[in-house]
C-alpha atoms as a PDB file:
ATOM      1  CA  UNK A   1      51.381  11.872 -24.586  1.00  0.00           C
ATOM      2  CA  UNK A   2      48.941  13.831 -26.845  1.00  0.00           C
ATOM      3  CA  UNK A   3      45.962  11.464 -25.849  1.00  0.00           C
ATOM      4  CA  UNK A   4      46.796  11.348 -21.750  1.00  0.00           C
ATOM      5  CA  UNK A   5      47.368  15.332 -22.168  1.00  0.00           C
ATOM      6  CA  UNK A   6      43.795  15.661 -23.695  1.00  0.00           C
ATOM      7  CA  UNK A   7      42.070  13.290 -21.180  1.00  0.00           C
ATOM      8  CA  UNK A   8      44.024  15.507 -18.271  1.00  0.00           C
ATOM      9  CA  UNK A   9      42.869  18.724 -20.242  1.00  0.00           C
ATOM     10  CA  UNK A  10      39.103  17.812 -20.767  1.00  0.00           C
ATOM     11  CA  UNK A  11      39.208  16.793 -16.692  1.00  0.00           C
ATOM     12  CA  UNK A  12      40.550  20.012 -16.035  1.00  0.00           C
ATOM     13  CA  UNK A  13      37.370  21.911 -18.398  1.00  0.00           C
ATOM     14  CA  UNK A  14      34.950  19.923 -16.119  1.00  0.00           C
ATOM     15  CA  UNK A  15      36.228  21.314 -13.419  1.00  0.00           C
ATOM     16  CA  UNK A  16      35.883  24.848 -14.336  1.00  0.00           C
ATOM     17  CA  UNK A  17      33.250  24.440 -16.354  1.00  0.00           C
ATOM     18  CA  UNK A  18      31.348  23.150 -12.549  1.00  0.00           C
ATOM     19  CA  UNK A  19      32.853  26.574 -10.825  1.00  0.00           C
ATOM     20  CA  UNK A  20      31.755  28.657 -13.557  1.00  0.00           C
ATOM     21  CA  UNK A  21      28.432  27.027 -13.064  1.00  0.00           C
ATOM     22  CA  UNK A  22      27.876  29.035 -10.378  1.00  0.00           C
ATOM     23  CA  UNK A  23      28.311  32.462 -12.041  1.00  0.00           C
ATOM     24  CA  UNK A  24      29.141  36.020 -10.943  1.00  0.00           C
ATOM     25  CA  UNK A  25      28.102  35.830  -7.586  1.00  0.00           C
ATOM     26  CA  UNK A  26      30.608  33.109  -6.610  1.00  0.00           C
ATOM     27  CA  UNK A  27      33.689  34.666  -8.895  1.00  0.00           C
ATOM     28  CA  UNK A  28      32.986  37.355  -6.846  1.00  0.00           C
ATOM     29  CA  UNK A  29      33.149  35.807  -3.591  1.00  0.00           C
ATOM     30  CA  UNK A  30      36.416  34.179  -5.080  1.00  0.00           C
ATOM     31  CA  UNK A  31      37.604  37.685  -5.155  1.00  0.00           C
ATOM     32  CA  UNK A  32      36.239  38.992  -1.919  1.00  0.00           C
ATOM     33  CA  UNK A  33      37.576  35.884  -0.125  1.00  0.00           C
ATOM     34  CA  UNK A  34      41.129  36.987  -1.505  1.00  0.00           C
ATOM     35  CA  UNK A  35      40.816  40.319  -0.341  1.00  0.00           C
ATOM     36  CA  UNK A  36      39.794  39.435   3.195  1.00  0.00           C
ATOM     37  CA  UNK A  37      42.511  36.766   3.887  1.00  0.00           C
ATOM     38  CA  UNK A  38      45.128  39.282   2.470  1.00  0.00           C
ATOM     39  CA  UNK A  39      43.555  41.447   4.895  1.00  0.00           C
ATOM     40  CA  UNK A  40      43.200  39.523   8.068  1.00  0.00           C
ATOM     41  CA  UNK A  41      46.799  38.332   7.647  1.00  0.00           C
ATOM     42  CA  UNK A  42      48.178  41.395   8.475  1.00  0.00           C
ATOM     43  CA  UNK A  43      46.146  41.375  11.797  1.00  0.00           C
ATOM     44  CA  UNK A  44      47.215  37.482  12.524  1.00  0.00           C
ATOM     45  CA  UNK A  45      51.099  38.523  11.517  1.00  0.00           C
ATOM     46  CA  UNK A  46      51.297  41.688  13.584  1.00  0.00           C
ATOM     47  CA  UNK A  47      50.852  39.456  16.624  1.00  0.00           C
ATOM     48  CA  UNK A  48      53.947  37.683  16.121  1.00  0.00           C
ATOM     49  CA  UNK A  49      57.680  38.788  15.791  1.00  0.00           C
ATOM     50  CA  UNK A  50      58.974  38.767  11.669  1.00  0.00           C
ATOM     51  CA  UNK A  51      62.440  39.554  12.767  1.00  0.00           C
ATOM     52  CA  UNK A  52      64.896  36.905  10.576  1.00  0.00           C
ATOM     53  CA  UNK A  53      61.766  36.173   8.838  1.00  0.00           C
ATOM     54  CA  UNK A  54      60.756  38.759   6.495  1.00  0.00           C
ATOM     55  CA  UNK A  55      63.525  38.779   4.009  1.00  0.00           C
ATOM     56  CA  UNK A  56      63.051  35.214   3.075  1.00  0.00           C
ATOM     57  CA  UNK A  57      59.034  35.797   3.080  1.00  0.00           C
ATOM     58  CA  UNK A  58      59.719  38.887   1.272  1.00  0.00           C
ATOM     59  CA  UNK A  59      61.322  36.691  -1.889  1.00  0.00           C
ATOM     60  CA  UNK A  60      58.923  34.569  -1.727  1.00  0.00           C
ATOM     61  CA  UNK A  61      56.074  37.353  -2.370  1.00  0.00           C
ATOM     62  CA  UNK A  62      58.154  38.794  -5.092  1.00  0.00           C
ATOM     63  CA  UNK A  63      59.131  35.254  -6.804  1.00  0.00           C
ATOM     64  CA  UNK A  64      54.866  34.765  -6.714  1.00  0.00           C
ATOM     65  CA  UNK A  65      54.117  38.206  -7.959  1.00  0.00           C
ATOM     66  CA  UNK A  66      56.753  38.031 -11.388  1.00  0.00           C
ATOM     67  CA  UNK A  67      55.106  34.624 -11.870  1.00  0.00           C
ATOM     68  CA  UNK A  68      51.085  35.610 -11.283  1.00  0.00           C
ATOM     69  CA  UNK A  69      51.809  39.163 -13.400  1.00  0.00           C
ATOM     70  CA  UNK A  70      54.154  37.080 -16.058  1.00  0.00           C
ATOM     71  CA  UNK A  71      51.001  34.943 -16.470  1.00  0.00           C
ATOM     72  CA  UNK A  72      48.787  38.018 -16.666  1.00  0.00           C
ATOM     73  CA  UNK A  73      50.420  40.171 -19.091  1.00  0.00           C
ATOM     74  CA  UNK A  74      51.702  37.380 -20.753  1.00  0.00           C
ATOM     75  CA  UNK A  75      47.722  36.242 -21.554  1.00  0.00           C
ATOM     76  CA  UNK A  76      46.686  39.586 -22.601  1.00  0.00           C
ATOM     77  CA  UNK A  77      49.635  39.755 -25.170  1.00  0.00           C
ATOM     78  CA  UNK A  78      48.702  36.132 -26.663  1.00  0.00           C
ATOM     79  CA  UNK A  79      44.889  37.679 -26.007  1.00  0.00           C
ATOM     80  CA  UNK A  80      44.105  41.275 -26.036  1.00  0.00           C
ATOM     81  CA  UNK A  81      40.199  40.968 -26.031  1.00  0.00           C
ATOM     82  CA  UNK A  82      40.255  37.350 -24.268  1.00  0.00           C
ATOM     83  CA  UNK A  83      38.286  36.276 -26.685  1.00  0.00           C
ATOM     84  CA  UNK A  84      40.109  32.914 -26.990  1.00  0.00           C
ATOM     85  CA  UNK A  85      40.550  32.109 -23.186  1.00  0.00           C
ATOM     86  CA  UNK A  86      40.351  28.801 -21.982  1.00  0.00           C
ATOM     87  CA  UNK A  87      39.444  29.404 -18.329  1.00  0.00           C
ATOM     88  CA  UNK A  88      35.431  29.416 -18.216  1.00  0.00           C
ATOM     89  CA  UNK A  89      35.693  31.753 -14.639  1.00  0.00           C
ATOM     90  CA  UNK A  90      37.861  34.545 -16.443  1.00  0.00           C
ATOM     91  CA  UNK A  91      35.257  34.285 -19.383  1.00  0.00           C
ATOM     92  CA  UNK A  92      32.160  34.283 -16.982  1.00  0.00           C
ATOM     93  CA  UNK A  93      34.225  37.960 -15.961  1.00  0.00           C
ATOM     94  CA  UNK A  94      34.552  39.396 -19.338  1.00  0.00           C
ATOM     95  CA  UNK A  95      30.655  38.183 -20.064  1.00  0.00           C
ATOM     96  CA  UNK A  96      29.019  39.385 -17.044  1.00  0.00           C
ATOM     97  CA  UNK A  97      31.333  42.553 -16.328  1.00  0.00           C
ATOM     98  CA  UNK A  98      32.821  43.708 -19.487  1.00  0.00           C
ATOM     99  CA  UNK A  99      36.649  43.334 -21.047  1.00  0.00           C
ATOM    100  CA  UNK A 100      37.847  46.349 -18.507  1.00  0.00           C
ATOM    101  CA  UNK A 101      36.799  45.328 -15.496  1.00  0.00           C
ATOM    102  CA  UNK A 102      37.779  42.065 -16.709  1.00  0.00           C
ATOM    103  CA  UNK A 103      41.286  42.733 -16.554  1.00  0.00           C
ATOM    104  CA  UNK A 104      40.997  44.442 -13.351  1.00  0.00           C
ATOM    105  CA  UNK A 105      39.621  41.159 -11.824  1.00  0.00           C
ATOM    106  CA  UNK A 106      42.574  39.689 -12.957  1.00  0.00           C
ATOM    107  CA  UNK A 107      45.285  42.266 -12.320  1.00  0.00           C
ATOM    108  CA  UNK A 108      43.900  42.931  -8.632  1.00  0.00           C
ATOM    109  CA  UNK A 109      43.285  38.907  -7.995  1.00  0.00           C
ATOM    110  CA  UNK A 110      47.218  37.808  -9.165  1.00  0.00           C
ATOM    111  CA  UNK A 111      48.465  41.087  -6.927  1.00  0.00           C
ATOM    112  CA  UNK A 112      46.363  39.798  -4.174  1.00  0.00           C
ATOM    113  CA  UNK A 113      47.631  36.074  -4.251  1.00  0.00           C
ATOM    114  CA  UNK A 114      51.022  37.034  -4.168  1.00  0.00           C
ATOM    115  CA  UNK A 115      50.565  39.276  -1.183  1.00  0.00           C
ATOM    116  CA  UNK A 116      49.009  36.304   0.708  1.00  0.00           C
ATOM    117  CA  UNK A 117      51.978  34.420  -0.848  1.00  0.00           C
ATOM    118  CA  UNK A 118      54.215  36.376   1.141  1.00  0.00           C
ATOM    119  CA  UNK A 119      52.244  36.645   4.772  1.00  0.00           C
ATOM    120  CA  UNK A 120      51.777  32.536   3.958  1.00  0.00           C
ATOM    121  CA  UNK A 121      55.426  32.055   4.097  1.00  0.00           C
ATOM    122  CA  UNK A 122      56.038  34.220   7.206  1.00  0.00           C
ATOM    123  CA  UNK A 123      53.374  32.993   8.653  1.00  0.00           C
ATOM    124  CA  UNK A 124      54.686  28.923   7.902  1.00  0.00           C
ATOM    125  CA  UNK A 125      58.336  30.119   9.493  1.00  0.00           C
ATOM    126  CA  UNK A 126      56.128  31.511  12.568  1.00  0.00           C
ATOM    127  CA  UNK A 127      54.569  28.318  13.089  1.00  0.00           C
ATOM    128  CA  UNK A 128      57.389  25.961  12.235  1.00  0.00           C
ATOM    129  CA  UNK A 129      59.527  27.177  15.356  1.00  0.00           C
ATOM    130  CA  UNK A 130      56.717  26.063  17.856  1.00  0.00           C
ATOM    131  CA  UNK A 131      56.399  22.490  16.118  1.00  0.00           C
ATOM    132  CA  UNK A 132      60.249  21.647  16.158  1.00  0.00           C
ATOM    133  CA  UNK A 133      61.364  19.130  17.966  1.00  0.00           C
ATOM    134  CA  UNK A 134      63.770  19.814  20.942  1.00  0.00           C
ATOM    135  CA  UNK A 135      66.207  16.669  20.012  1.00  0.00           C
ATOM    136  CA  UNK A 136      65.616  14.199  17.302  1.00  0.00           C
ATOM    137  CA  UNK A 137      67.847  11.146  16.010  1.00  0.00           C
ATOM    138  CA  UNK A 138      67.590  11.442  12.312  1.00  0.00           C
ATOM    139  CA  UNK A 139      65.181  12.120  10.170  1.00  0.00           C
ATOM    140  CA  UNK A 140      62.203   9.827  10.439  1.00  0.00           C
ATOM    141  CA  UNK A 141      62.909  10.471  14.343  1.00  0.00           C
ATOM    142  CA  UNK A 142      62.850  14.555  13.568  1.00  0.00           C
ATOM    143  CA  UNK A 143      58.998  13.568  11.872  1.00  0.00           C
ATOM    144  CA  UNK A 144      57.403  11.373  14.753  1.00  0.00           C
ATOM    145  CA  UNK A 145      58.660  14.741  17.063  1.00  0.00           C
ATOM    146  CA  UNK A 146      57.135  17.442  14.899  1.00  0.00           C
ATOM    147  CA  UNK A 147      54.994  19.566  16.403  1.00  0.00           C
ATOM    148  CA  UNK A 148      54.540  16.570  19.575  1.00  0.00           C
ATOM    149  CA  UNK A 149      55.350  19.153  22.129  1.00  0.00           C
ATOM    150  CA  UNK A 150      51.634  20.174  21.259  1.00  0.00           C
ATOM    151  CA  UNK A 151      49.739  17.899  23.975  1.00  0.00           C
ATOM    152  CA  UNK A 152      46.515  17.981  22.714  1.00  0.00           C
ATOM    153  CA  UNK A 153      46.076  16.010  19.047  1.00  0.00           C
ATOM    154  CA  UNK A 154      43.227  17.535  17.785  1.00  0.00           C
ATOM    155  CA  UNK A 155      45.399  21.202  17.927  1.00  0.00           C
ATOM    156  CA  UNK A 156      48.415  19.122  17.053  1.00  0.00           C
ATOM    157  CA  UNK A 157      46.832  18.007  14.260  1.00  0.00           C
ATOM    158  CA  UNK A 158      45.563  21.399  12.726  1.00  0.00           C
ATOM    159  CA  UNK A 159      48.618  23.094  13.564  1.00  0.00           C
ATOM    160  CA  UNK A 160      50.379  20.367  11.491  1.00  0.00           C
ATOM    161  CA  UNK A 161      47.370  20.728   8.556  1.00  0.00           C
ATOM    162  CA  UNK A 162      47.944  25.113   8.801  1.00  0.00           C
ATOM    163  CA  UNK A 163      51.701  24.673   8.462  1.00  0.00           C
ATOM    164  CA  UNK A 164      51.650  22.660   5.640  1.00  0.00           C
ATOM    165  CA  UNK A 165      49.055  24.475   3.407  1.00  0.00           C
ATOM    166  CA  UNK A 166      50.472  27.711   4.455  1.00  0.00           C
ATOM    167  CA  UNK A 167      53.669  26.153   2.826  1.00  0.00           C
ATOM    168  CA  UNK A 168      52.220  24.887  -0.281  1.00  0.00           C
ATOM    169  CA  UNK A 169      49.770  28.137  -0.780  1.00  0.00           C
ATOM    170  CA  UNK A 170      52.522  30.533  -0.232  1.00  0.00           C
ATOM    171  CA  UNK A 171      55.146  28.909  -2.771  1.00  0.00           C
ATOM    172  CA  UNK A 172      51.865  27.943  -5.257  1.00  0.00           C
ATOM    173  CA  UNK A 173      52.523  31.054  -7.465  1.00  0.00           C
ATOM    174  CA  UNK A 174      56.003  30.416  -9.322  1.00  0.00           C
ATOM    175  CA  UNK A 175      53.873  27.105 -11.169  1.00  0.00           C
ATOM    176  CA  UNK A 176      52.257  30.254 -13.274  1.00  0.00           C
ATOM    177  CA  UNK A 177      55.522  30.475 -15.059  1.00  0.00           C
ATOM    178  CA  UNK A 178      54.574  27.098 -16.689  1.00  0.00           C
ATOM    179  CA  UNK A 179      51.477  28.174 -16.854  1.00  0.00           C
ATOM    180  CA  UNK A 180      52.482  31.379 -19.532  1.00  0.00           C
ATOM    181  CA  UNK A 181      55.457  28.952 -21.128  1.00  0.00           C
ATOM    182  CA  UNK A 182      52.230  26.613 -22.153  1.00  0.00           C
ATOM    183  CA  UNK A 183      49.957  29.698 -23.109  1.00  0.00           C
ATOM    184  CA  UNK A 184      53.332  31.180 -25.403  1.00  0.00           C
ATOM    185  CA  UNK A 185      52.900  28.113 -27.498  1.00  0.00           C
ATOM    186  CA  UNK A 186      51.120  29.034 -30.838  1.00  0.00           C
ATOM    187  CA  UNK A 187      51.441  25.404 -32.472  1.00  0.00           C
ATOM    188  CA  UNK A 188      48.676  23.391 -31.260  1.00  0.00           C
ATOM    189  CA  UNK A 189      50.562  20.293 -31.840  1.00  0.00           C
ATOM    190  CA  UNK A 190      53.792  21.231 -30.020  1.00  0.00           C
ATOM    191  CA  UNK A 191      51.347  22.192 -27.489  1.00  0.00           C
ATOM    192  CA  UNK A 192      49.842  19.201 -26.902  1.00  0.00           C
ATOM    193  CA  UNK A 193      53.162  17.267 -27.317  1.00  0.00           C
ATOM    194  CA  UNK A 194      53.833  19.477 -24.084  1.00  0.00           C
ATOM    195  CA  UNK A 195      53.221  18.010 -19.937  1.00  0.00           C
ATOM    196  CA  UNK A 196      50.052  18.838 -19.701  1.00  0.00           C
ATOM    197  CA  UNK A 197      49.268  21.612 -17.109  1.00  0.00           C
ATOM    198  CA  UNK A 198      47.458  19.521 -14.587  1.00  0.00           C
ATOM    199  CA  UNK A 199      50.440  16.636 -14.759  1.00  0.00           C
ATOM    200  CA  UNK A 200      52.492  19.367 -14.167  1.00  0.00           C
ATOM    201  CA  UNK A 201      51.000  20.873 -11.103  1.00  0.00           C
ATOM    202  CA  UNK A 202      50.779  17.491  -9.650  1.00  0.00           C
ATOM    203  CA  UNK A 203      54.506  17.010  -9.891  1.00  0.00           C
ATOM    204  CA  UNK A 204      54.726  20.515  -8.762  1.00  0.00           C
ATOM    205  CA  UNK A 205      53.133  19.703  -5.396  1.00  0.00           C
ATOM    206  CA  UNK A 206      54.783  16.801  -5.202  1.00  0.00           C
ATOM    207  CA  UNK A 207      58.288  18.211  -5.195  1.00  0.00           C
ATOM    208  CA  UNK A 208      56.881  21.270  -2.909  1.00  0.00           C
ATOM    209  CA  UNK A 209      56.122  18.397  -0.255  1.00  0.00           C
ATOM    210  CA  UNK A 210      59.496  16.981  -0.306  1.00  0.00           C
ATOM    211  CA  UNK A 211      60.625  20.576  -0.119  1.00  0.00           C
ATOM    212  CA  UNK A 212      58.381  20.707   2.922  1.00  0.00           C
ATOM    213  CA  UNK A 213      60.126  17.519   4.293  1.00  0.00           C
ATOM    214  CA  UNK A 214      63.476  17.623   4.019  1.00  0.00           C
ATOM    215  CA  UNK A 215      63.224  21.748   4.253  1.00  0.00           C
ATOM    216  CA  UNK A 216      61.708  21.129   7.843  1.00  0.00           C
ATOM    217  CA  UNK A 217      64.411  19.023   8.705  1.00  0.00           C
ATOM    218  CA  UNK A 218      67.639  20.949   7.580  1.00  0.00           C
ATOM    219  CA  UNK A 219      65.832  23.913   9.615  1.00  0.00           C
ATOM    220  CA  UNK A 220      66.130  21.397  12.485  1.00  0.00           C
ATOM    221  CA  UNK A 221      69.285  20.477  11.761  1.00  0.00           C
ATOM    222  CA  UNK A 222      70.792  23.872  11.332  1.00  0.00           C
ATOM    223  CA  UNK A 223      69.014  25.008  14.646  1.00  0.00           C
ATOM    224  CA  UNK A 224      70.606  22.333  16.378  1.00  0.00           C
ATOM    225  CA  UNK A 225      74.070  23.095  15.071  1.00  0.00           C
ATOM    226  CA  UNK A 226      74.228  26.622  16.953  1.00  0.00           C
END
């Protein structure tokens, strides 16, 4: 386990090690991009009707935001100065703009995610009631229906591709929980002895696209049963 975590870990470093490549200017983008869809949600949202859809949406924002700030704090009281973190982009941060602002980067970005979190998931139930299926026999039947009612495939098919990542995106933020539980670890052989982070996530989405499945379905289902 120790070996395949360290070959998963060292992928993962390449990976942010590329990002970080491209310095300041893009972390900031990375932040500005946040911002904007956070923003622009609230315009696409207030086009649609929330009602019977906000107080499940409304968990689901909460549920990301313990996670992201659990994470947050949760670093800074392992790290104070962040002198020993592990992701290049936050170091990049703390090099280019100072600890302070640092931390603001941070605070502001994991507030910011788990707003979008929320208008994600109301935004997913919006779109799920116009790709149900009127009548389907079970469910690989209720799958080869979804979202056909949509005649043409090339909107069929990025309504499909929206619903989906707005699904994944919005319930994305509890992972962080692992995320701290891994960073919490002071033993560095316990912590290797650990999933590693990146097996983890990939189980993560996996179980999020059953979720997406089978939660599709009983929504079917339970429409039906009215």
């Amino acid at each position: 386990m120790s070996e395949f975590n360290k070959s998963t870990y060292d992928l993962l470093e390449a990976i942010l090690r590329f990002v970080a490549r491209f310095g300041l200017p893009m972390i900031i983008l990375a932040w500005l991009l946040v911002f904007f869809v956070a923003i622009g949600m609230v315009f696409v949202l207030r086009k649609h009707s929330l009602s019977g859809k906000w107080q499940a949406s409304l968990i689901v924002g909460c549920i990301s935001l313990f996670a992201h700030l659990f994470d947050f704090f949760g670093t800074l009281k392992v790290c104070p100065d962040l002198s020993f973190e592990a992701n290049p982009i936050w170091c990049v941060v703390v090099e280019k703009m100072g600890l302070s602002l640092a931390r603001w980067y941070g605070f502001t970005g994991k507030v910011l995610l788990a707003v979008i979190s929320f208008e994600f998931f109301a935004y997913y139930l919006i779109q799920r009631e116009s790709l149900l299926p009127r009548e389907a026999q079970g469910f690989f039947s209720f799958w080869q229906k979804f979202g056909r009612q949509i005649a043409d495939k090339a909107v069929l098919r990025l309504s499909n591709i929206k619903n989906f990542f707005a699904f994944l995106f919005a319930l994305i933020g509890p992972f962080c929980l692992y995320i701290a539980f891994l960073n919490s670890i002071a033993s560095d052989a316990l912590y290797m002895r650990m999933p590693s982070m990146p097996l983890m996530l990939v189980l993560y989405l996996f179980f999020l696209t059953l979720g997406y499945l089978f939660g599709n379905y009983w929504s079917f289902k339970r429409k039906n049963s009215k």
